[in-house]
Protein backbone atom coordinates (compact mmCIF):
# COMPACT_ATOMS: atom_id res chain seq x y z
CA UNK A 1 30.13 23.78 28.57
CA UNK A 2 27.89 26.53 28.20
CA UNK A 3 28.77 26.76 24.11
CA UNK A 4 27.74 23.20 24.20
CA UNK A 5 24.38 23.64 25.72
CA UNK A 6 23.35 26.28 23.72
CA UNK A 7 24.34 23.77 20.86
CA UNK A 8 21.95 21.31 22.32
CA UNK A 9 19.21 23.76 22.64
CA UNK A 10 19.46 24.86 18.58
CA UNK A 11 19.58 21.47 17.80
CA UNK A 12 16.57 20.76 19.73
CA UNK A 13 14.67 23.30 18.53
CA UNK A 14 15.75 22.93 14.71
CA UNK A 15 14.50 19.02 15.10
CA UNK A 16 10.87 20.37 16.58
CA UNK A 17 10.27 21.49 13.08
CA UNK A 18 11.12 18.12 11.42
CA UNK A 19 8.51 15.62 10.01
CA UNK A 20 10.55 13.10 12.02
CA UNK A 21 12.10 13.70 14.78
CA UNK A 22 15.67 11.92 16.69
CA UNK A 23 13.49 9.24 18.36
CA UNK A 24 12.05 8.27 15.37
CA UNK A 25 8.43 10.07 16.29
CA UNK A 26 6.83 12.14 13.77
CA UNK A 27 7.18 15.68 14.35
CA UNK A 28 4.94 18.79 13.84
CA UNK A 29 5.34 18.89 9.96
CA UNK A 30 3.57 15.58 9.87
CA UNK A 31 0.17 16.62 10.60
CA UNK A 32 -1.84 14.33 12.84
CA UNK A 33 -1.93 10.68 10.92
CA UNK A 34 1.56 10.05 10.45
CA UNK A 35 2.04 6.41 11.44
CA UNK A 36 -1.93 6.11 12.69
CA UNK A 37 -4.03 3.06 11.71
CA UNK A 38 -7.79 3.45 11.11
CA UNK A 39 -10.56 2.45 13.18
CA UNK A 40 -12.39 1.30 10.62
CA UNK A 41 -11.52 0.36 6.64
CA UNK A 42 -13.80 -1.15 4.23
CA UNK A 43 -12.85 -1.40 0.24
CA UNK A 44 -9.23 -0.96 1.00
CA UNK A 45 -6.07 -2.59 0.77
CA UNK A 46 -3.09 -2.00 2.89
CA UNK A 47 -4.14 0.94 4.86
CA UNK A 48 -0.83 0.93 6.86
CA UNK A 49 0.44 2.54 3.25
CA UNK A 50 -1.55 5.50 3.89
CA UNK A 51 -0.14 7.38 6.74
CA UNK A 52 3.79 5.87 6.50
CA UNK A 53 5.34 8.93 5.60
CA UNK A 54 6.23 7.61 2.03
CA UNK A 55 5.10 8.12 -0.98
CA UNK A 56 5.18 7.57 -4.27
CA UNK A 57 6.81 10.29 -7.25
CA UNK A 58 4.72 12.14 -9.26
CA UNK A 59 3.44 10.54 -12.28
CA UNK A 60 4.14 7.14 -10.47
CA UNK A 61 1.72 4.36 -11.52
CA UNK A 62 -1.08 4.04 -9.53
CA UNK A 63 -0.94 0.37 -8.89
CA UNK A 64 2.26 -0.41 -7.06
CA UNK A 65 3.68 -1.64 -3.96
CA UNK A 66 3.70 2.12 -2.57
CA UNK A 67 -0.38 2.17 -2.46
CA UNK A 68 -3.67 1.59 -0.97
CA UNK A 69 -6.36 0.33 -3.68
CA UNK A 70 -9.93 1.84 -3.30
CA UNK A 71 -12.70 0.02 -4.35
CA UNK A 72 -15.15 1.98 -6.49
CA UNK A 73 -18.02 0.22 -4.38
CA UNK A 74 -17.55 2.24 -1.55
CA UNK A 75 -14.19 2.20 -0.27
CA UNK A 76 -13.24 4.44 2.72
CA UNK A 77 -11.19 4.18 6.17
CA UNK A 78 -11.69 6.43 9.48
CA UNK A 79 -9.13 7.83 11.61
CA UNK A 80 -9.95 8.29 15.29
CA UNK A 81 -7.53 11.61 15.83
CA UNK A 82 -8.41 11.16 19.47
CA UNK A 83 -10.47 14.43 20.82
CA UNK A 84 -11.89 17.35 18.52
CA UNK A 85 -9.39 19.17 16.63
CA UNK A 86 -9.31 21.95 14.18
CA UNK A 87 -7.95 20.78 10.81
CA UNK A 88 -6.96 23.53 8.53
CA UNK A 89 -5.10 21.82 6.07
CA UNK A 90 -5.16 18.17 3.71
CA UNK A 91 -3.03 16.90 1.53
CA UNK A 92 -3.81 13.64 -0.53
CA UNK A 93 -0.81 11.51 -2.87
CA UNK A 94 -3.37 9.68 -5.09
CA UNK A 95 -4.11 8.58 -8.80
CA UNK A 96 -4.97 11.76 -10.57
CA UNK A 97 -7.76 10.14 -12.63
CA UNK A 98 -10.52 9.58 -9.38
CA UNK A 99 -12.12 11.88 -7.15
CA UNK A 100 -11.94 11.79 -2.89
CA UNK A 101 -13.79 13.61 -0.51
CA UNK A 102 -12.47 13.83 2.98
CA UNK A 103 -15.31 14.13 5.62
CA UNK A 104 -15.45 14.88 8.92
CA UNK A 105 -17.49 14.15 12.06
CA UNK A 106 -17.72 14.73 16.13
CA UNK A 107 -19.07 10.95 16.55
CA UNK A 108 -18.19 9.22 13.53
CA UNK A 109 -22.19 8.91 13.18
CA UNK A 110 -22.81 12.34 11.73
CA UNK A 111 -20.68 13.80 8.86
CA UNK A 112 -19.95 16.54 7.49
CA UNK A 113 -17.56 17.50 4.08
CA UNK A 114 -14.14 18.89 4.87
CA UNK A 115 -12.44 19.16 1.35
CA UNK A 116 -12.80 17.52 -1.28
CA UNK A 117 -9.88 16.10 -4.09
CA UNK A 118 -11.48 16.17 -7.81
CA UNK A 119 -9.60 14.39 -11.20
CA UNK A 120 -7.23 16.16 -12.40
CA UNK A 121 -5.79 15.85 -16.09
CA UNK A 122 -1.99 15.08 -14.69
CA UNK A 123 -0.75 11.34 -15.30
CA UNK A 124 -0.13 8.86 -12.83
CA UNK A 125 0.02 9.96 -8.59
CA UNK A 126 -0.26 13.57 -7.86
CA UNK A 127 -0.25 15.51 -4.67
CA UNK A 128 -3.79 17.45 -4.42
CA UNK A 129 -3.01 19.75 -1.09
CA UNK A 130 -5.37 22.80 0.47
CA UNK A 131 -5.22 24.76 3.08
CA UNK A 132 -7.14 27.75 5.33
CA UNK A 133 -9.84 25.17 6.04
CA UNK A 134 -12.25 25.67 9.10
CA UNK A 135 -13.10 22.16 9.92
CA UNK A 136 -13.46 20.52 13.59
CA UNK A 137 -13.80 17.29 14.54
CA UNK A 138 -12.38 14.06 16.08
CA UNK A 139 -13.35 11.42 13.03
CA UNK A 140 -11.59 11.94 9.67
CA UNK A 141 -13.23 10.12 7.00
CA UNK A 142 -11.18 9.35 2.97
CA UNK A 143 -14.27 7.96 0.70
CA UNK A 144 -13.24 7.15 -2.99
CA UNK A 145 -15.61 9.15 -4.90
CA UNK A 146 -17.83 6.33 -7.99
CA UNK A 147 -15.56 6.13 -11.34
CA UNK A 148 -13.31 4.53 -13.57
CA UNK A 149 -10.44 3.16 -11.23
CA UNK A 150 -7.72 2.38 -10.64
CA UNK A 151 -8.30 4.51 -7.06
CA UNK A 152 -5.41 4.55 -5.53
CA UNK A 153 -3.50 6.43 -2.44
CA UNK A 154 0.17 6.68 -1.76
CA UNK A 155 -0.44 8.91 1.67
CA UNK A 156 -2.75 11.24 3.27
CA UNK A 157 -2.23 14.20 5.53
CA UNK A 158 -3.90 16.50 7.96
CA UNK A 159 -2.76 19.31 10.39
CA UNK A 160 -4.39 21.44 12.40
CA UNK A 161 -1.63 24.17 12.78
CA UNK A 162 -0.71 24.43 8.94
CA UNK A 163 3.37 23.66 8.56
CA UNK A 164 4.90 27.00 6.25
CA UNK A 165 5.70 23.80 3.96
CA UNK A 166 2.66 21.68 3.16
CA UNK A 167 1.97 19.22 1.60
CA UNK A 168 4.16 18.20 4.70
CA UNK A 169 7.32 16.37 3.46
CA UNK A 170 7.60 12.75 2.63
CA UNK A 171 9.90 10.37 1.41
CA UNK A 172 8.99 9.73 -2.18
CA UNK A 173 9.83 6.60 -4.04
CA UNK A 174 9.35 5.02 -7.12
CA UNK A 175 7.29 1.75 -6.48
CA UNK A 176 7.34 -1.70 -8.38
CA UNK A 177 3.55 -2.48 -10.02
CA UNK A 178 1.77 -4.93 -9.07
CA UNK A 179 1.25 -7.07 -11.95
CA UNK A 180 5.20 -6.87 -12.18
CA UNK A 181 5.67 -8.46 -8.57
CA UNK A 182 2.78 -10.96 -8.82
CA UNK A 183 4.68 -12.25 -12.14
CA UNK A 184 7.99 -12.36 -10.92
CA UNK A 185 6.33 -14.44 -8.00
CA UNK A 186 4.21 -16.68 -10.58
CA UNK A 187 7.11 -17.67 -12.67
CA UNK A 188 9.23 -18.21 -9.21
CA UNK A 189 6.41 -20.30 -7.93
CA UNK A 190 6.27 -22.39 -11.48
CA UNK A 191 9.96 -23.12 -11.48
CA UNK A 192 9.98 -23.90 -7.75
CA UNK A 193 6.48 -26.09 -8.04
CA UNK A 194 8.05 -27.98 -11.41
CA UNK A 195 11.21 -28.78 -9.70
CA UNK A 196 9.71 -30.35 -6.51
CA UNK A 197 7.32 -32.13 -8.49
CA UNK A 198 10.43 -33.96 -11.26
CA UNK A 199 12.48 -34.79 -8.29
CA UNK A 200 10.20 -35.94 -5.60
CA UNK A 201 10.92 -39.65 -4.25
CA UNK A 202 9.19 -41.12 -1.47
CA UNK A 203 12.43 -42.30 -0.66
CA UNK A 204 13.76 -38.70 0.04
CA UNK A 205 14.69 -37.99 3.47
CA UNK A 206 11.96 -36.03 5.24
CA UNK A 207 13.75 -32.72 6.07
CA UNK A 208 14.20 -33.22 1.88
CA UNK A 209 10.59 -33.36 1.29
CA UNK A 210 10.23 -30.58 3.51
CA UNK A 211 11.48 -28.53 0.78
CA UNK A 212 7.93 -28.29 -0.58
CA UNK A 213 7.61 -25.06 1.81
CA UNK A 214 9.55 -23.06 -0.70
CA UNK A 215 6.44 -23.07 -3.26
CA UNK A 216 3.99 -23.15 -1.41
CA UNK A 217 5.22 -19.99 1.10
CA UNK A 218 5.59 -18.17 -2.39
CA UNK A 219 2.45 -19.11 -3.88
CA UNK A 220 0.67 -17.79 0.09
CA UNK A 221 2.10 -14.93 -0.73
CA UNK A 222 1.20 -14.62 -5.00
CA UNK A 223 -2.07 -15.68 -3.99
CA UNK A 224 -2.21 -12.24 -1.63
CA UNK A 225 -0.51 -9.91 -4.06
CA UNK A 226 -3.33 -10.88 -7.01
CA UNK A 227 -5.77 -10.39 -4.73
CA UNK A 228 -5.18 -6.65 -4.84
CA UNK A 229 -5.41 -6.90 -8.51
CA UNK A 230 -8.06 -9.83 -9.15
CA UNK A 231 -9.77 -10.19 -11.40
CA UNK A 232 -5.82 -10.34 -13.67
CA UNK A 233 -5.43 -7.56 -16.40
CA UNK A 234 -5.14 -8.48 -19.42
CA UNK A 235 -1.35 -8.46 -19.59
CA UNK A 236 -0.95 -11.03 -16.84
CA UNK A 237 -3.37 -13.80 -18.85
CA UNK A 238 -1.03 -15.38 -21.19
CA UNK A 239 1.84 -15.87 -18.47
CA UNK A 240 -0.15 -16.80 -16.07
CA UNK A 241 -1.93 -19.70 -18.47
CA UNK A 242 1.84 -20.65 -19.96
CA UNK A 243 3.05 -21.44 -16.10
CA UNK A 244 0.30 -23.33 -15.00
CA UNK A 245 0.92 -25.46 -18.45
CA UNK A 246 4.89 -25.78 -17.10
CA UNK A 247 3.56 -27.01 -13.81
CA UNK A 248 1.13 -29.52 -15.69
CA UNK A 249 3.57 -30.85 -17.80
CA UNK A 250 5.63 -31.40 -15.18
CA UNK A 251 2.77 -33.11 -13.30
CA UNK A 252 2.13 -35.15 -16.51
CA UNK A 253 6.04 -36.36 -17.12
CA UNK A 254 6.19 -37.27 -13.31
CA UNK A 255 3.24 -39.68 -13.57
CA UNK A 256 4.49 -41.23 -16.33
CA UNK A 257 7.79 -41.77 -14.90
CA UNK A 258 6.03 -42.93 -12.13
CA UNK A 259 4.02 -45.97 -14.34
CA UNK A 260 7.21 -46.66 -16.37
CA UNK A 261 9.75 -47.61 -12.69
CA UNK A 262 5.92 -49.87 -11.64
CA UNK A 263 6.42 -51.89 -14.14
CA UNK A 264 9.99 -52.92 -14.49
């Protein structure tokens, strides 16, 4: 019994060092956002992305399903870390083309720069990480710095005790871009919306017409993935402009069905 206490106790122990821990809590090697929302966000697109413990690979695209988009016109979110802290170190996952500044402040009024992650020449998401900082405070302010974008974040991470592995560790992935997903949406949308459309009946039973749910709960949720990347790139012009034609056409062969069965 006593062998398998002392078991419990290493065990214990070796999980106090782990960014997550057996109940599912982050651990020390976290730092102190891991799973925190902001108080406040402006600019910035799904800011639960920023503090989930993964990220995306190095040399990852910036615009995927993996991050937060900044806008250029002043984009930023606040953490509330609860009471003033020490932070020593920061680590930021983010395109390696824009420039972030991480500030800091006793009353989210007043603030003052804490570190500051400049361009870098590497392609893609890159990890910019510092430590041996002196900063205090209870607000944590991430500001996208003016420039050509994308600006984009796969994760962000302070700690006041500095973990002897930082940038703490993550869960990197390799994330689907945006324009990618919003297509594969579009052209699910188009073939859902074209079908509905060629075999509606008024006759149809009513759970039947019901049906119509199918588009229209994927075009909710197109409509929300090109908002992150509205006004469409180039790329997406030409298949966005062929399925809306599909959809027409299909429009246009129903109502002349339509006027062909009035008259007979």
């Amino acid at each position: 019994m006593k062998a398998v206490a002392a078991a419990a106790v290493m065990v214990v122990a070796a999980c106090s060092d782990l960014a997550t821990g057996i109940g599912g809590r982050p651990g020390p090697e976290a730092g102190l956002l891991r799973g925190k929302q902001p108080v406040s966000a402006a600019g910035v697109t799904h800011v639960a992305r920023l503090t989930d413990g993964i990220t995306a690979a190095p040399g990852d695209p910036p615009r995927t399903d993996l991050t937060s988009l900044f806008s250029p016109r002043g984009g930023h979110v606040v953490y509330d870390l609860g009471s003033s802290v020490p932070i020593t170190c920061v680590a930021l996952d983010a395109d390696s083309g824009s420039s972030y500044t991480l500030n800091v402040s006793a009353d989210a009024v007043t603030w003052q720069p804490m570190s500051t992650a400049a361009a870098i020449g590497e392609p893609g998401i890159q990890t910019r990480a510092v430590r041996n900082l002196t900063a205090v405070g209870r607000y944590v302010r991430l500001v996208v710095e003016p420039g050509a974008g994308p600006h984009a974040v796969a994760e962000l991470s302070i700690a006041s005790d500095c973990a002897s592995r930082w940038p703490p560790p993550l869960a990197p992935q390799r994330g689907t871009l945006i324009e990618s997903a919003a297509l594969s949406k579009w052209w699910l949308f188009v073939a859902l919306a074209s079908a509905y459309v060629l075999a509606y009946r008024r006759t149809l039973p009513d759970f039947v017409k019901l049906l119509v749910a199918a588009p229209l709960g994927i075009g909710i949720a197109l409509a929300i993935q090109l908002a992150d990347v509205w006004p469409p790139p180039p790329s997406m012009h030409a298949p966005l402009a062929g399925g809306a034609a599909i959809v027409a056409a299909a429009v246009a062969v129903r109502v002349v069905v339509s006027r062909l069965r009035r008259r007979r």
